[in-house]
Each structure stands twice: as C-alpha cells, then as structure tokens.
N, C-alpha and C. Protein backbone atom coordinates (compact mmCIF):
# COMPACT_ATOMS: atom_id res chain seq x y z
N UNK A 1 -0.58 0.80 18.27
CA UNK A 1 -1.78 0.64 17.47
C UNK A 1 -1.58 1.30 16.11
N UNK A 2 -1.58 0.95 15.00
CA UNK A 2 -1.88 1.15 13.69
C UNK A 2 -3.25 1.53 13.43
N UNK A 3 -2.86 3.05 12.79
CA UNK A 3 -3.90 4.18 12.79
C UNK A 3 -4.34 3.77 11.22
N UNK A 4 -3.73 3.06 10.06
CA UNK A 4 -4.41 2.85 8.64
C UNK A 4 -5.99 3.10 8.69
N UNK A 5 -6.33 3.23 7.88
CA UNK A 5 -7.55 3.35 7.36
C UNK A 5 -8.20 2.68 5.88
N UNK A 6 -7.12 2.38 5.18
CA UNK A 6 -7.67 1.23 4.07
C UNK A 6 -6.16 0.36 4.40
N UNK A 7 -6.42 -0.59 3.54
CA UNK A 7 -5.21 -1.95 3.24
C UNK A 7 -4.30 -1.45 2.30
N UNK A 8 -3.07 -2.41 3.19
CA UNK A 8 -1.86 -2.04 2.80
C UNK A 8 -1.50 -2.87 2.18
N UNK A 9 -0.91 -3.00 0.65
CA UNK A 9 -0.19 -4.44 0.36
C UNK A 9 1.57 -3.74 0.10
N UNK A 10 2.67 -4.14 0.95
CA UNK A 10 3.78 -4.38 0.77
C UNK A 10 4.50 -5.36 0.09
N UNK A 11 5.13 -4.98 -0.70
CA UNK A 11 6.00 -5.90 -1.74
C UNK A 11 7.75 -5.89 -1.29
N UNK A 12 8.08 -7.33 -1.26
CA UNK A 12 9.49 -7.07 -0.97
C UNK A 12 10.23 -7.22 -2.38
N UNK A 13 11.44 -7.07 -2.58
CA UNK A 13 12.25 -7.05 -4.00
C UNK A 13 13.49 -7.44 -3.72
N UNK A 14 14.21 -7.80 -4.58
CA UNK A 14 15.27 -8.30 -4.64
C UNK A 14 16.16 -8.21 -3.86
N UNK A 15 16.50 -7.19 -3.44
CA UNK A 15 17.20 -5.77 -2.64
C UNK A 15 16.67 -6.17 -1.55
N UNK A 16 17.43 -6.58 -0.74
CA UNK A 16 16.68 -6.82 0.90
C UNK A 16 16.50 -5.73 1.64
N UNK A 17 16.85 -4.20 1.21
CA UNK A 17 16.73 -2.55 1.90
C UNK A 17 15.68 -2.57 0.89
N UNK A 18 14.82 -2.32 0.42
CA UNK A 18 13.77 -1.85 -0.50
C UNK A 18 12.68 -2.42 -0.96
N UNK A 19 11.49 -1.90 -0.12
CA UNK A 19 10.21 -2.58 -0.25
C UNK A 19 9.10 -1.44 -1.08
N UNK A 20 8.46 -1.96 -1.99
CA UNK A 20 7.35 -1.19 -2.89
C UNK A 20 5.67 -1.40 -1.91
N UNK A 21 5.49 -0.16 -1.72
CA UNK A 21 4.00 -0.38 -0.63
C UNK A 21 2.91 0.22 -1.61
N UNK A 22 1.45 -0.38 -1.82
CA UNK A 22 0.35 0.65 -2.22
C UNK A 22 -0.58 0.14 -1.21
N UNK A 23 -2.01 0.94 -1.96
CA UNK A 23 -3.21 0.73 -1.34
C UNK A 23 -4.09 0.63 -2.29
N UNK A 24 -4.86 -0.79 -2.67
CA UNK A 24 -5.74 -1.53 -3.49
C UNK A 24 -7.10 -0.50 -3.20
N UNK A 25 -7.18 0.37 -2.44
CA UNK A 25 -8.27 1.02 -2.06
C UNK A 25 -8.48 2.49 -2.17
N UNK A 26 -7.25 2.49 -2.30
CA UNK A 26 -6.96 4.07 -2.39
C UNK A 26 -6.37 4.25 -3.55
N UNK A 27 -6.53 5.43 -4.51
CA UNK A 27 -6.30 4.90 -5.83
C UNK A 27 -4.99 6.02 -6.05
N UNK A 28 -4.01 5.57 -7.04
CA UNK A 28 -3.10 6.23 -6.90
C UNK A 28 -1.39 5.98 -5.84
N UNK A 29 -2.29 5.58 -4.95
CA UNK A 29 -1.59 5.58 -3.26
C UNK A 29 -0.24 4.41 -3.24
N UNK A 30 0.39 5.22 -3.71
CA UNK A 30 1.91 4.09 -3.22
C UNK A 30 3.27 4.91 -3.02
N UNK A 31 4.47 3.98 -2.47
CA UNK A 31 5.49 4.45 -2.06
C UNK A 31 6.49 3.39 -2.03
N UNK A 32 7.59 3.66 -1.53
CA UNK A 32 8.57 2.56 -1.34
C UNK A 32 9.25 2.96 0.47
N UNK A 33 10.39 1.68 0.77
CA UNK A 33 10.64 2.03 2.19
C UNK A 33 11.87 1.43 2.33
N UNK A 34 12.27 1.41 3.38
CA UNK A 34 13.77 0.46 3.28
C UNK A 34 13.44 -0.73 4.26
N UNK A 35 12.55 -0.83 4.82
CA UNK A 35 11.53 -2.11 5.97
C UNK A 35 10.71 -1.64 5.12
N UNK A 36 9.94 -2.92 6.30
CA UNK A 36 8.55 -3.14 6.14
C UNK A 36 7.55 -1.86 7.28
N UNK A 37 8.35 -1.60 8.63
CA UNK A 37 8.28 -0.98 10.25
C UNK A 37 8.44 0.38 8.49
N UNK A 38 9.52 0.74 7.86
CA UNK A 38 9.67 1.89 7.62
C UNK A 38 8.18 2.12 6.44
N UNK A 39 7.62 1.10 5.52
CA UNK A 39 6.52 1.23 4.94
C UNK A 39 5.13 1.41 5.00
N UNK A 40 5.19 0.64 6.70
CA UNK A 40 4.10 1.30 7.87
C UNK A 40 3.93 2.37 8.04
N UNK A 41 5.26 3.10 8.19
CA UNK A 41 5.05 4.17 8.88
C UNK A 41 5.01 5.36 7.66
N UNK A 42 5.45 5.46 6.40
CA UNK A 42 5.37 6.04 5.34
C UNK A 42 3.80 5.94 5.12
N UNK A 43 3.35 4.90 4.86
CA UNK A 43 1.82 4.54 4.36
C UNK A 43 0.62 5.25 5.57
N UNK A 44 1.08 5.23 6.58
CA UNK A 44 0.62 5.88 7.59
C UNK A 44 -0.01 7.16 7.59
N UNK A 45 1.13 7.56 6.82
CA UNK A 45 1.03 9.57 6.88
C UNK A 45 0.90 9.95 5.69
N UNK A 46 1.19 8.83 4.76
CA UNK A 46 0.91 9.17 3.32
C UNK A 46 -0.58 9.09 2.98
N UNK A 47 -0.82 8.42 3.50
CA UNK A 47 -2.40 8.07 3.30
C UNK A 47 -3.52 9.10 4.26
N UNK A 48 -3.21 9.85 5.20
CA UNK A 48 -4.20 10.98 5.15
C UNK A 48 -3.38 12.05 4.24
N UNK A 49 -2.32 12.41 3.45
CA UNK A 49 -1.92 13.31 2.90
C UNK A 49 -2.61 12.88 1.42
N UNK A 50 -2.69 11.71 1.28
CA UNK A 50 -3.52 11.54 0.03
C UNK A 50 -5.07 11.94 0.07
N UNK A 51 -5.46 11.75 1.36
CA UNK A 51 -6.78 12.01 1.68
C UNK A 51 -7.38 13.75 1.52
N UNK A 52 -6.21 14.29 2.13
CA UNK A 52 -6.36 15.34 1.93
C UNK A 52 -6.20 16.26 0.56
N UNK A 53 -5.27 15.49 -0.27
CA UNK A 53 -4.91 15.93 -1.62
C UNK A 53 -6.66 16.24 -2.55
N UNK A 54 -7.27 15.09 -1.87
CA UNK A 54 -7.94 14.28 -2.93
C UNK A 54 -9.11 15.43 -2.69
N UNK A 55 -9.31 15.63 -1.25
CA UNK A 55 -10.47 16.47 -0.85
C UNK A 55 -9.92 18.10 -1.36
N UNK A 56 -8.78 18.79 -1.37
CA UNK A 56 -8.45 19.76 -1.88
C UNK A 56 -8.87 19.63 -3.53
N UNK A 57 -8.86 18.79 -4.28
CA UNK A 57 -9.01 18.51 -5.78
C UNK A 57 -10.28 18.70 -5.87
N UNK A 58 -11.09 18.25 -4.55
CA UNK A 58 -12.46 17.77 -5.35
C UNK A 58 -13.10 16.39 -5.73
N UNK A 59 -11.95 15.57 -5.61
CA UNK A 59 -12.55 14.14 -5.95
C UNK A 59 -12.92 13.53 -4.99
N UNK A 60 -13.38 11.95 -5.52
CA UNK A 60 -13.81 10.87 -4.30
C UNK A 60 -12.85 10.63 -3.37
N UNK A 61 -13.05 10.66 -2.29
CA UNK A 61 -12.44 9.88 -1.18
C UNK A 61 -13.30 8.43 -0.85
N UNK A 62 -12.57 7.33 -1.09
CA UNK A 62 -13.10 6.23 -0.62
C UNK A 62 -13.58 6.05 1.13
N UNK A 63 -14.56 5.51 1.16
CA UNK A 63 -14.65 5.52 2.80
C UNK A 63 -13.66 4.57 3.28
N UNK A 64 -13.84 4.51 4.51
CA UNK A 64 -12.26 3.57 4.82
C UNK A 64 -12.69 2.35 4.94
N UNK A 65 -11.61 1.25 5.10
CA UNK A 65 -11.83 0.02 5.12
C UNK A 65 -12.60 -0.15 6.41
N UNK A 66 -13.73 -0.94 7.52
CA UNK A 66 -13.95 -1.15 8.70
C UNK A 66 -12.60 -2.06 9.07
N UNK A 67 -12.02 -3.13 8.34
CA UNK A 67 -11.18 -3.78 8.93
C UNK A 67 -9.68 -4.00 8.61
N UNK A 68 -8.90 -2.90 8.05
CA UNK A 68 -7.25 -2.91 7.10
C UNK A 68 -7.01 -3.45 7.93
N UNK A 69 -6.24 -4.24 6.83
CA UNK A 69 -4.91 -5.47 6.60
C UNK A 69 -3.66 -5.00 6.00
N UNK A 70 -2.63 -5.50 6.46
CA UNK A 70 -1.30 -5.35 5.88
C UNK A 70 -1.02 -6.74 5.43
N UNK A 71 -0.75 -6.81 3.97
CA UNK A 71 -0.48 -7.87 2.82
C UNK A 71 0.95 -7.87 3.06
N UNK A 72 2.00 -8.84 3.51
CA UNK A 72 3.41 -8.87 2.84
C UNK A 72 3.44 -9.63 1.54
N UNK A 73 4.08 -9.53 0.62
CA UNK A 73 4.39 -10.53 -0.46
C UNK A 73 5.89 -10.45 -0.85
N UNK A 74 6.12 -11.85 -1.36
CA UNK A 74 7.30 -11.56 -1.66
C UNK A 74 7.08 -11.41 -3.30
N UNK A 75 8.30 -10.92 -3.99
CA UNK A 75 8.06 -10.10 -5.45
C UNK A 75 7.79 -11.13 -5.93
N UNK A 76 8.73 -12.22 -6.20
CA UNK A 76 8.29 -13.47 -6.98
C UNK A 76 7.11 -13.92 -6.98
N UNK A 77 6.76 -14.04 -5.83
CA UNK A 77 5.45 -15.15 -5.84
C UNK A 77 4.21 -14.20 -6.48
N UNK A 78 4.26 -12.65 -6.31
CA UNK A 78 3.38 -11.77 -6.90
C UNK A 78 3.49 -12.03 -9.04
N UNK A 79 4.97 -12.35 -8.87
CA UNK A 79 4.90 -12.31 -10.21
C UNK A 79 4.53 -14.15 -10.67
N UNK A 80 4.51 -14.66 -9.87
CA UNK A 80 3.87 -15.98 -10.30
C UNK A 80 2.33 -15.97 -10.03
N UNK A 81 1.90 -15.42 -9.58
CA UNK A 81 0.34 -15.33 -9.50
C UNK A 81 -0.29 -15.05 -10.43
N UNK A 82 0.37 -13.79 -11.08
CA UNK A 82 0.67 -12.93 -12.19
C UNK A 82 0.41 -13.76 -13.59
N UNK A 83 1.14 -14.58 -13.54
CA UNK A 83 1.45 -15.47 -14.64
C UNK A 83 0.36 -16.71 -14.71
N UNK A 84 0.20 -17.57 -13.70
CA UNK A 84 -0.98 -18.01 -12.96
C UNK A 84 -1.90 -17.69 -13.57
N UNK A 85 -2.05 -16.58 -13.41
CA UNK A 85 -3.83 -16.05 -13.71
C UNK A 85 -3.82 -15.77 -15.85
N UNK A 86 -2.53 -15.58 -15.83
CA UNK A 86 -2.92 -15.34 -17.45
C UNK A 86 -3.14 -16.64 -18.45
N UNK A 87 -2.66 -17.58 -17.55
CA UNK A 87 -2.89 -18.74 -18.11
C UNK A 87 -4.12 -19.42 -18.14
C-alpha cells in the first residue's frame, strides 16, 4: 500500500536510469530516482520530511490530497504539451 498523501507526477528522460519526480501540491517538493519503484519510494519519505520542514518554518502545509495519483510521463510528450499550450 502506498502511504502518499498528495500527487506524484514522475518524469522519465532520456537516460533510461534517471527519472525527475515532484508534487503539483506540495510546493517546492521534488527529487530525482534511478526507477520509477526508486521515485516512489524517495517521494514517500520526502514528502513527510517536507511536511515537517514546512511545520518547523512556520508555513502552510497543504491538506492532503483525499485521492493521490501517480502521473508517469514521458519527457517528450511533457515538452510537447508544453509547446501545445503556447500556441
């Protein structure tokens, strides 16, 4: 069972060992991994360590998502969306 608490979007890249992970919800909140199993599990623990950062600071903590999702994308098609939309 996947313990997340907001959404994950994973990005794959060129490099078939190296994936870029954030959280559209959590502000700040990203990392990289060598999987996708390894960006899970980074985003996992990174994300109450952000939680906790945030509450040591003083700032907002977003409430959590009721229903996180994990986004795969591949890089390209992020950067054609990208382009897509500016048009």
């Amino acid at each position: 069972m996947l313990k997340l608490k907001y959404n994950l979007v994973i990005e794959a890249t060129d490099d078939p060992n190296f994936f870029g992970f954030y959280s559209p919800d959590l502000e700040g909140f990203s990392g990289v991994g060598n999987s996708i199993e390894d960006c899970i599990y980074k985003a996992t623990w990174g994300m109450e360590e952000q939680i906790l950062l945030l509450r040591q600071q003083s700032l907002n903590v977003p409430p959590p998502s009721p229903h996180p999702t994990i986004t795969i994308e591949n890089e390209k098609d992020a950067k054609q969306v990208a382009s897509t939309n500016e048009n």
